[in-house]
PDB file of N, CA and C in Angstrom:
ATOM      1  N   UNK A   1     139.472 134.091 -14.805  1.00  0.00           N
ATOM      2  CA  UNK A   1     138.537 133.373 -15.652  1.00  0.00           C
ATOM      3  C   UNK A   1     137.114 133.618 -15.161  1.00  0.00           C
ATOM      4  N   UNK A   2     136.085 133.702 -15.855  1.00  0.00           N
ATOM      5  CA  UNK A   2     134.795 133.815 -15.397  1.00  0.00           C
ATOM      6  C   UNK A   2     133.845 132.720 -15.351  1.00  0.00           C
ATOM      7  N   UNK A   3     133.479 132.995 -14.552  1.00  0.00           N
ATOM      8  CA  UNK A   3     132.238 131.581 -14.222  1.00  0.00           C
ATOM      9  C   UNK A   3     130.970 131.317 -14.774  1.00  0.00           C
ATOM     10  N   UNK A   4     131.138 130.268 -15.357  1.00  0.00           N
ATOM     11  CA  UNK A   4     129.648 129.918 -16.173  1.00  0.00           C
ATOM     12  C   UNK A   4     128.838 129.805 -14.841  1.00  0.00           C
ATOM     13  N   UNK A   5     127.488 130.308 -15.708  1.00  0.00           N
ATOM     14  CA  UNK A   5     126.284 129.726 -13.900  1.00  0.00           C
ATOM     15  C   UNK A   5     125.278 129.301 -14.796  1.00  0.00           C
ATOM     16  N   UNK A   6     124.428 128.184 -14.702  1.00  0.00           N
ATOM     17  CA  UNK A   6     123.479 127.934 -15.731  1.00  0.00           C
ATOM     18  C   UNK A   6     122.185 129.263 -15.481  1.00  0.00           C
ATOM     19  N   UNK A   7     121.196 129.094 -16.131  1.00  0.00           N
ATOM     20  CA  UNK A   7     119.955 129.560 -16.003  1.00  0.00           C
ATOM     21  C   UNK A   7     119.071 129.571 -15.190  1.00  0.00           C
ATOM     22  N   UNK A   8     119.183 127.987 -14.786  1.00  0.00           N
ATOM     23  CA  UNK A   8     118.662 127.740 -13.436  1.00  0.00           C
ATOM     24  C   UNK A   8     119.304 127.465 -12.118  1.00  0.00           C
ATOM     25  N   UNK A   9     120.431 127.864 -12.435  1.00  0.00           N
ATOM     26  CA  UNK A   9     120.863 127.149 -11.187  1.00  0.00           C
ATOM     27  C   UNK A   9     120.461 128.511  -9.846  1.00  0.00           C
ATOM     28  N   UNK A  10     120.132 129.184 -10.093  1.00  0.00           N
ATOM     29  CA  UNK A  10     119.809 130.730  -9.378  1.00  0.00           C
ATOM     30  C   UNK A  10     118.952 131.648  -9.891  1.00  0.00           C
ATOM     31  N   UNK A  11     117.439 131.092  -9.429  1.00  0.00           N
ATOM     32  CA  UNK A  11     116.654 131.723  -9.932  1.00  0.00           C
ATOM     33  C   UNK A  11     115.924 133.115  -9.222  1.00  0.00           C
ATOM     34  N   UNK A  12     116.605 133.175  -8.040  1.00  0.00           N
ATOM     35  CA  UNK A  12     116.419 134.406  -6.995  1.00  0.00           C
ATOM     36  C   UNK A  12     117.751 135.493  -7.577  1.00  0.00           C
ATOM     37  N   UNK A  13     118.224 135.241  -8.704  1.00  0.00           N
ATOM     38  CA  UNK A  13     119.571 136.233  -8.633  1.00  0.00           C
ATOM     39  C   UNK A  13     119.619 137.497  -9.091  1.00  0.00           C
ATOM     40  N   UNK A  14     119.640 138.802  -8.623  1.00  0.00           N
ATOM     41  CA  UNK A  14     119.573 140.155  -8.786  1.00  0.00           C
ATOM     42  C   UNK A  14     120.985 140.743  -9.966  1.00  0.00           C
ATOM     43  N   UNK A  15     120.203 140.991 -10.678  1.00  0.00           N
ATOM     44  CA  UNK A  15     120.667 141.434 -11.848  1.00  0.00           C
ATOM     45  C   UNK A  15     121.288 142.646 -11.807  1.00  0.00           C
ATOM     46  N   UNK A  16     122.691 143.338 -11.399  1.00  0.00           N
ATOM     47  CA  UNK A  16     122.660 144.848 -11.628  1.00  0.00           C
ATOM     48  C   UNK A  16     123.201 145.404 -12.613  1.00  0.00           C
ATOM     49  N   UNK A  17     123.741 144.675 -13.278  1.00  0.00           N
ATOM     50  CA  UNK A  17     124.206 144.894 -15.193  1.00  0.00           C
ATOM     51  C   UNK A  17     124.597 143.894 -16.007  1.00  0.00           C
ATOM     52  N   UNK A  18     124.545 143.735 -16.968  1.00  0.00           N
ATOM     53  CA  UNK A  18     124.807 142.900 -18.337  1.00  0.00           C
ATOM     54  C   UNK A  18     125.589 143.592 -19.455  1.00  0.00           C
ATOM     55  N   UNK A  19     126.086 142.751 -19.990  1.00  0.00           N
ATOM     56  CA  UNK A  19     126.865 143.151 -21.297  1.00  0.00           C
ATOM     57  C   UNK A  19     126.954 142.108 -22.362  1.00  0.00           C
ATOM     58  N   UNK A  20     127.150 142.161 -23.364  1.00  0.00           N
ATOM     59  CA  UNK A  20     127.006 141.153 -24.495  1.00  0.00           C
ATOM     60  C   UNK A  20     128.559 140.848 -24.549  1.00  0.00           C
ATOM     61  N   UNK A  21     128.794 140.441 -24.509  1.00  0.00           N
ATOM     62  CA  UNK A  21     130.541 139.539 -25.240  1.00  0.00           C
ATOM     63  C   UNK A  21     130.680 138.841 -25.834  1.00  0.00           C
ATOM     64  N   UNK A  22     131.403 138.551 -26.674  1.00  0.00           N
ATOM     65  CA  UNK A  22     132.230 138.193 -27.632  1.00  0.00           C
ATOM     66  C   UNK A  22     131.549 136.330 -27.289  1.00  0.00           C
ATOM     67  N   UNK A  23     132.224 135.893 -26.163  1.00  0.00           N
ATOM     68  CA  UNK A  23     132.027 134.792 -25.651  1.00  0.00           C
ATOM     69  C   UNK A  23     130.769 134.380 -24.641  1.00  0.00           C
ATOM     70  N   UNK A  24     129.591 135.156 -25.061  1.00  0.00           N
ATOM     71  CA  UNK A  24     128.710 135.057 -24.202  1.00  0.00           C
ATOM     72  C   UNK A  24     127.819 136.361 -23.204  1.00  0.00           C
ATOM     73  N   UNK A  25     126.743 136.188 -22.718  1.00  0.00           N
ATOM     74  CA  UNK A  25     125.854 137.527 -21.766  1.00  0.00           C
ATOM     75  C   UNK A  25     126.802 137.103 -20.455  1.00  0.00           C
ATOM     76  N   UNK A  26     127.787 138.216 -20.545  1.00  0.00           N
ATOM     77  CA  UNK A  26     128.299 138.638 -18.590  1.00  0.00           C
ATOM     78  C   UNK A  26     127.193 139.619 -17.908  1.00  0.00           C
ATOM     79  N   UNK A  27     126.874 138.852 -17.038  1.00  0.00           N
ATOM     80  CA  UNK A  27     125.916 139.561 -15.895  1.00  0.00           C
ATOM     81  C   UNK A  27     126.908 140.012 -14.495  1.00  0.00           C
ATOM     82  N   UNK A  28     126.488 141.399 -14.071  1.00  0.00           N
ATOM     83  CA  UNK A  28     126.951 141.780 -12.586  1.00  0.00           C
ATOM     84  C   UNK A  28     125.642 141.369 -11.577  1.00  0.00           C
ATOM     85  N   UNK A  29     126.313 140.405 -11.034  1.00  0.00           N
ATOM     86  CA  UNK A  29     125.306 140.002  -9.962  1.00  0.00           C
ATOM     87  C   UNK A  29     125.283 140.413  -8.590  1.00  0.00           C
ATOM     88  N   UNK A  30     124.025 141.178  -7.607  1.00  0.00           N
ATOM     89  CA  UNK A  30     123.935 141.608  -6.544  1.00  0.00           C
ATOM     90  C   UNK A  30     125.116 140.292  -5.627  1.00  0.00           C
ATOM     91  N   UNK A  31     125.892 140.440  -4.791  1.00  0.00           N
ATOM     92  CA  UNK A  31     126.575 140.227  -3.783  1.00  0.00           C
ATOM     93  C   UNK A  31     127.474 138.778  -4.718  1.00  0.00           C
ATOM     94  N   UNK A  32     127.824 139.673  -5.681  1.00  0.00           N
ATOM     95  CA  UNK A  32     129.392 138.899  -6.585  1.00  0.00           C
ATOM     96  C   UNK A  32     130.163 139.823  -7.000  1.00  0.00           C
ATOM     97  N   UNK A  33     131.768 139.676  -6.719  1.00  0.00           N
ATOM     98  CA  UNK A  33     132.703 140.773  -6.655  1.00  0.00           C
ATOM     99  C   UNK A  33     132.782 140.893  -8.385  1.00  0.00           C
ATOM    100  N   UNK A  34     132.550 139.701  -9.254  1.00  0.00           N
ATOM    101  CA  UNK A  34     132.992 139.619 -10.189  1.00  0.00           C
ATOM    102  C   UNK A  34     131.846 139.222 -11.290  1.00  0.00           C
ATOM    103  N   UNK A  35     132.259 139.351 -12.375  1.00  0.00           N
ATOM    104  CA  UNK A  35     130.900 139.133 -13.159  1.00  0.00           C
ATOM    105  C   UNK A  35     130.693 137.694 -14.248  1.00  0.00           C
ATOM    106  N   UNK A  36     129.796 137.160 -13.865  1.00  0.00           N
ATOM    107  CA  UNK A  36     129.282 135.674 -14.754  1.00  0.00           C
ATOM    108  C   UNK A  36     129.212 135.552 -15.758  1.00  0.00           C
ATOM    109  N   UNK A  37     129.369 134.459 -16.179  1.00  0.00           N
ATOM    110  CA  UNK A  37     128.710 134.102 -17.773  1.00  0.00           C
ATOM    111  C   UNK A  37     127.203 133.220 -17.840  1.00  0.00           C
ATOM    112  N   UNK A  38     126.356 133.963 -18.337  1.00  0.00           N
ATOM    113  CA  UNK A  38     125.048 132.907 -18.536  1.00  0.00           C
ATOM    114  C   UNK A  38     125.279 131.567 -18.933  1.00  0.00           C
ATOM    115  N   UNK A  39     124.882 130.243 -19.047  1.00  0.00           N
ATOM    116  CA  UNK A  39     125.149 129.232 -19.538  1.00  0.00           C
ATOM    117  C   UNK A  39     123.302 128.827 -19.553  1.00  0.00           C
ATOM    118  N   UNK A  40     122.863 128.168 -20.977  1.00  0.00           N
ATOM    119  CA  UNK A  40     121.878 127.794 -21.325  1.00  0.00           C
ATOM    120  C   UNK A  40     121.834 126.033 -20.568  1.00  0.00           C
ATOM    121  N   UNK A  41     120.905 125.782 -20.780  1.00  0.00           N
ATOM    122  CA  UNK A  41     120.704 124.133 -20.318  1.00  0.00           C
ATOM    123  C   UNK A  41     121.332 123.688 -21.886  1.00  0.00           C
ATOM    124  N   UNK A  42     121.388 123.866 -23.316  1.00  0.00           N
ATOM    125  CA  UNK A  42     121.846 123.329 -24.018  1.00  0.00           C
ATOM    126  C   UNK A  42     123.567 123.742 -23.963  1.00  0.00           C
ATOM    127  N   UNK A  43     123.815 123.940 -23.463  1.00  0.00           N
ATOM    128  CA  UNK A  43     125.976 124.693 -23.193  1.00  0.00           C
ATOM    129  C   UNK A  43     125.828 125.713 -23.666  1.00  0.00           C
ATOM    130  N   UNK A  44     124.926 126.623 -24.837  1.00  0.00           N
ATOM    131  CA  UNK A  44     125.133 127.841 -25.227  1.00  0.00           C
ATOM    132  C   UNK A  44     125.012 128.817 -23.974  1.00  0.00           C
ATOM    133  N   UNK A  45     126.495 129.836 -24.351  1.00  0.00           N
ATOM    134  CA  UNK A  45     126.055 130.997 -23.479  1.00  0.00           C
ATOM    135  C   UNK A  45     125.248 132.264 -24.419  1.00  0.00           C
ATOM    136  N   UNK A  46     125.081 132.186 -25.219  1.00  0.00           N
ATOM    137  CA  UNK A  46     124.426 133.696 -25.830  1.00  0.00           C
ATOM    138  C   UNK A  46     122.925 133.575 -26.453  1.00  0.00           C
ATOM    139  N   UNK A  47     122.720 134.632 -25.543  1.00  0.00           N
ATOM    140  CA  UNK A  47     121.088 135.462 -25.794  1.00  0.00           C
ATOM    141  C   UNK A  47     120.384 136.030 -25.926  1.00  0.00           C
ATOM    142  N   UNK A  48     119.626 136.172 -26.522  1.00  0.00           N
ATOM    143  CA  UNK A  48     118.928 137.446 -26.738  1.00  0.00           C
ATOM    144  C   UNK A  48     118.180 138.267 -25.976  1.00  0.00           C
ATOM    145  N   UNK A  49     118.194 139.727 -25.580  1.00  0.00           N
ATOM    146  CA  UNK A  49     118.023 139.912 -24.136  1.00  0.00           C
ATOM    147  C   UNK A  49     117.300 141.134 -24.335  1.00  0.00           C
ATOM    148  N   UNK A  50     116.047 141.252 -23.679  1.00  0.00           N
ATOM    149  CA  UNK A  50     115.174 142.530 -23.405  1.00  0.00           C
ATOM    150  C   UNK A  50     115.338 143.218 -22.141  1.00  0.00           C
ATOM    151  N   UNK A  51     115.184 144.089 -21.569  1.00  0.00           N
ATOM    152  CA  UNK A  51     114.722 144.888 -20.339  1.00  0.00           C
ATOM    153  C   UNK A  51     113.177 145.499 -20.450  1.00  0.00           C
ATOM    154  N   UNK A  52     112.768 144.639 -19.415  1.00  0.00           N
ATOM    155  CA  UNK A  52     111.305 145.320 -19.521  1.00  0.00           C
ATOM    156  C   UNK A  52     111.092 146.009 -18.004  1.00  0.00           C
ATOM    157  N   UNK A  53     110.528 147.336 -18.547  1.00  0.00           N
ATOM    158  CA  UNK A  53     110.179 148.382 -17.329  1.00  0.00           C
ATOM    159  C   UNK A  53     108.373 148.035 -17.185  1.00  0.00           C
ATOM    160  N   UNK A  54     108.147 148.347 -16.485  1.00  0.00           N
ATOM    161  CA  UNK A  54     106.572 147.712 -15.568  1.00  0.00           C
ATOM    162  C   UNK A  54     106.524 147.924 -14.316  1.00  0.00           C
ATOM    163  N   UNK A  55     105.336 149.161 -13.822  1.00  0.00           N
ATOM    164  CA  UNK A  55     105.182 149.213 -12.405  1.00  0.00           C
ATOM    165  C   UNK A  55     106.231 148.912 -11.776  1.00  0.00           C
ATOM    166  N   UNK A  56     107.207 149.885 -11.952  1.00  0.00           N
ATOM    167  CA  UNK A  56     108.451 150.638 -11.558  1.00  0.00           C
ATOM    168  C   UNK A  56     109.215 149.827 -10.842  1.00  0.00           C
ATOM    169  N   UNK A  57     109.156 148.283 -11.683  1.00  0.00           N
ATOM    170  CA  UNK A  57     110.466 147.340 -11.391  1.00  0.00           C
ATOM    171  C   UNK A  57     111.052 146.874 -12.886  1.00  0.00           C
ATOM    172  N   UNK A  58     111.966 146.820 -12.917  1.00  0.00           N
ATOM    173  CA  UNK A  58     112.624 146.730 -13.778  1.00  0.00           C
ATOM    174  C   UNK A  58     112.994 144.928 -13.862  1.00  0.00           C
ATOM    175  N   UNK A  59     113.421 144.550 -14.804  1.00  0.00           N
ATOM    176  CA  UNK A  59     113.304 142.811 -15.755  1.00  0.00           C
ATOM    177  C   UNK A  59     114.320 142.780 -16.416  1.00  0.00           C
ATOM    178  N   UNK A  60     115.083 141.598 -16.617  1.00  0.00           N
ATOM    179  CA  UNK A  60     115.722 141.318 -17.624  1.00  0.00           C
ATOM    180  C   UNK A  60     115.453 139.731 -18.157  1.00  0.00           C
ATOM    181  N   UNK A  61     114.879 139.632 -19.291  1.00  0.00           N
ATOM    182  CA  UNK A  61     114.552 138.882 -20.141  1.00  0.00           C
ATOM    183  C   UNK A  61     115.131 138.216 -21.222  1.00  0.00           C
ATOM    184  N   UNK A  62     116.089 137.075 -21.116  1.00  0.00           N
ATOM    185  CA  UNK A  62     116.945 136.606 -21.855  1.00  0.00           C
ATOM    186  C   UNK A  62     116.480 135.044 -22.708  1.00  0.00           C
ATOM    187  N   UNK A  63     116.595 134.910 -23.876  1.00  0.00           N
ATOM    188  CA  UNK A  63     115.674 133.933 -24.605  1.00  0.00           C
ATOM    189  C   UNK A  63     117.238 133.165 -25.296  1.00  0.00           C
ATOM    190  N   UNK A  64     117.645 131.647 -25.268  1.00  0.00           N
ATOM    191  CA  UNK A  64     118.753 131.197 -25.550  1.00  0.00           C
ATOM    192  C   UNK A  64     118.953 131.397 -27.600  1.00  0.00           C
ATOM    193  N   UNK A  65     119.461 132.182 -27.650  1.00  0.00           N
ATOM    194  CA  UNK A  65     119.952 132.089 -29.007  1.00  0.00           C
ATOM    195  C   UNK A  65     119.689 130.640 -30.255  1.00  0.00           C
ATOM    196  N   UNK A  66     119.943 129.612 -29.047  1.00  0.00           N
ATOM    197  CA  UNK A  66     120.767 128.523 -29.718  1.00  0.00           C
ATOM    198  C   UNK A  66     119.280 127.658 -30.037  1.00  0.00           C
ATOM    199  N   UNK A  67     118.111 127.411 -28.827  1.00  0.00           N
ATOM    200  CA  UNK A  67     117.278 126.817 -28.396  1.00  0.00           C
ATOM    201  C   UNK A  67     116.509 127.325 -28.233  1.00  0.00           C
ATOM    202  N   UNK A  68     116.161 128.518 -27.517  1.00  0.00           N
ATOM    203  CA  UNK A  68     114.765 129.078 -27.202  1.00  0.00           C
ATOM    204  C   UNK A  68     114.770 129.180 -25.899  1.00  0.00           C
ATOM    205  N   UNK A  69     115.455 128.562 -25.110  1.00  0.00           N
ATOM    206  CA  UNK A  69     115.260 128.542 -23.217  1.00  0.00           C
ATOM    207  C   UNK A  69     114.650 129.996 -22.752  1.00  0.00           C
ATOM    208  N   UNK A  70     114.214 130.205 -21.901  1.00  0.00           N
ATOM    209  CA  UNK A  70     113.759 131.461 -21.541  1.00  0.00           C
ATOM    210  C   UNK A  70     113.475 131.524 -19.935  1.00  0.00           C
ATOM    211  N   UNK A  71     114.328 132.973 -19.397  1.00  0.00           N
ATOM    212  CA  UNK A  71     114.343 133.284 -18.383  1.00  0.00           C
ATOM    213  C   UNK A  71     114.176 134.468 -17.708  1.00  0.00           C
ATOM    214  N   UNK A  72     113.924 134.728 -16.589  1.00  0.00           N
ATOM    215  CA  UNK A  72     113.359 135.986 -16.331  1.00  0.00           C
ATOM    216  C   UNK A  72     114.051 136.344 -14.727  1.00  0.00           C
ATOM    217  N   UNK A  73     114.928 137.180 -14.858  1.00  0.00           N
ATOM    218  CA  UNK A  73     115.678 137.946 -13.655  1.00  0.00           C
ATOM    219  C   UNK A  73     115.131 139.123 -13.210  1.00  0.00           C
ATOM    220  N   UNK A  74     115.114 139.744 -12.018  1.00  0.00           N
ATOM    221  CA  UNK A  74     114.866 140.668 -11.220  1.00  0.00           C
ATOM    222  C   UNK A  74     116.181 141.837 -12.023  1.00  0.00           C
ATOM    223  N   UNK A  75     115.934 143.310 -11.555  1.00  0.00           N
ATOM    224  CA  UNK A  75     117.325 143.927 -11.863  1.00  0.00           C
ATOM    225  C   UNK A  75     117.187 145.163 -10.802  1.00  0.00           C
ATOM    226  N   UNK A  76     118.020 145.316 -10.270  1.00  0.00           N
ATOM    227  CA  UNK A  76     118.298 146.494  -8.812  1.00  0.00           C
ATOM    228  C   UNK A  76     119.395 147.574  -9.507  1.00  0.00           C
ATOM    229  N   UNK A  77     118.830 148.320  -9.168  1.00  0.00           N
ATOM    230  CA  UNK A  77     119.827 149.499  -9.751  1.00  0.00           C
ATOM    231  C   UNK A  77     119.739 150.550 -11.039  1.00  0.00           C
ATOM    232  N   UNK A  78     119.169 149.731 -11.326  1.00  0.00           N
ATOM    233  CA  UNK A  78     118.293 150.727 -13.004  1.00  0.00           C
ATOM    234  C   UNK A  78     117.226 151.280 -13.270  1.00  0.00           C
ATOM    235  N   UNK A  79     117.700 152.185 -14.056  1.00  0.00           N
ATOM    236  CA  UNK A  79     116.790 153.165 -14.080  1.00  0.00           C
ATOM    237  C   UNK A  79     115.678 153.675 -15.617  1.00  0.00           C
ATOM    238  N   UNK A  80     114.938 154.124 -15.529  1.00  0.00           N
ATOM    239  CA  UNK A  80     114.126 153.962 -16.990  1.00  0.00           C
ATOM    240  C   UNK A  80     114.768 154.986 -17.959  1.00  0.00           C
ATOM    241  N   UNK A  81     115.015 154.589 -18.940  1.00  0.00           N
ATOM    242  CA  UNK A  81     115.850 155.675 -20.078  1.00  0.00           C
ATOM    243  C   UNK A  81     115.288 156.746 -20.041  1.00  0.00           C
ATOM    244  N   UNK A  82     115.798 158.114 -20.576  1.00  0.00           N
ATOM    245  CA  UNK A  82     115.308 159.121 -20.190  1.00  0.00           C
ATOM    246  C   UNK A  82     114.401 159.590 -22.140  1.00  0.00           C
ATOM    247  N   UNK A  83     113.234 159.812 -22.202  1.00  0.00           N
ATOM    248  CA  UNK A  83     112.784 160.098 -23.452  1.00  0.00           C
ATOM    249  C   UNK A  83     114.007 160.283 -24.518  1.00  0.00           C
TER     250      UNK A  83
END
């Protein structure tokens, strides 16, 4: 089963992939064997989600579907699309 984590409950948390599902944004998180489910402060897990590249760190930017909540993660491991 996968673990809801709210939005805030880990706001230092390193992002190294995401995926959209069915049931919600699963994130791979730096030093977790297994991968999360976002959870909004309103119970929604799904969001709408950007990657923003900027002075060669990379972002992931997720806005709550349901509400509007908005959050902003670090991401390790990625790389800028290629043209």
């Amino acid at each position: 089963m996968t673990r809801d984590v709210r939005y805030d409950a880990s706001p230092g948390m390193v992002i190294q992939a995401w995926r959209s599902a069915e049931d919600g944004l699963r994130l791979r998180v730096l030093g977790s064997d297994e991968e999360v489910r976002l959870q909004c402060r309103c119970g929604r897990c799904h969001w709408i989600v950007r990657e923003q590249f900027a002075g060669g760190h990379v972002s992931l930017l997720v806005t709550c579907h349901s509400c509007g909540t908005r959050a902003t993660y670090a991401m390790e491991g990625v790389t800028l699309p290629a043209p």
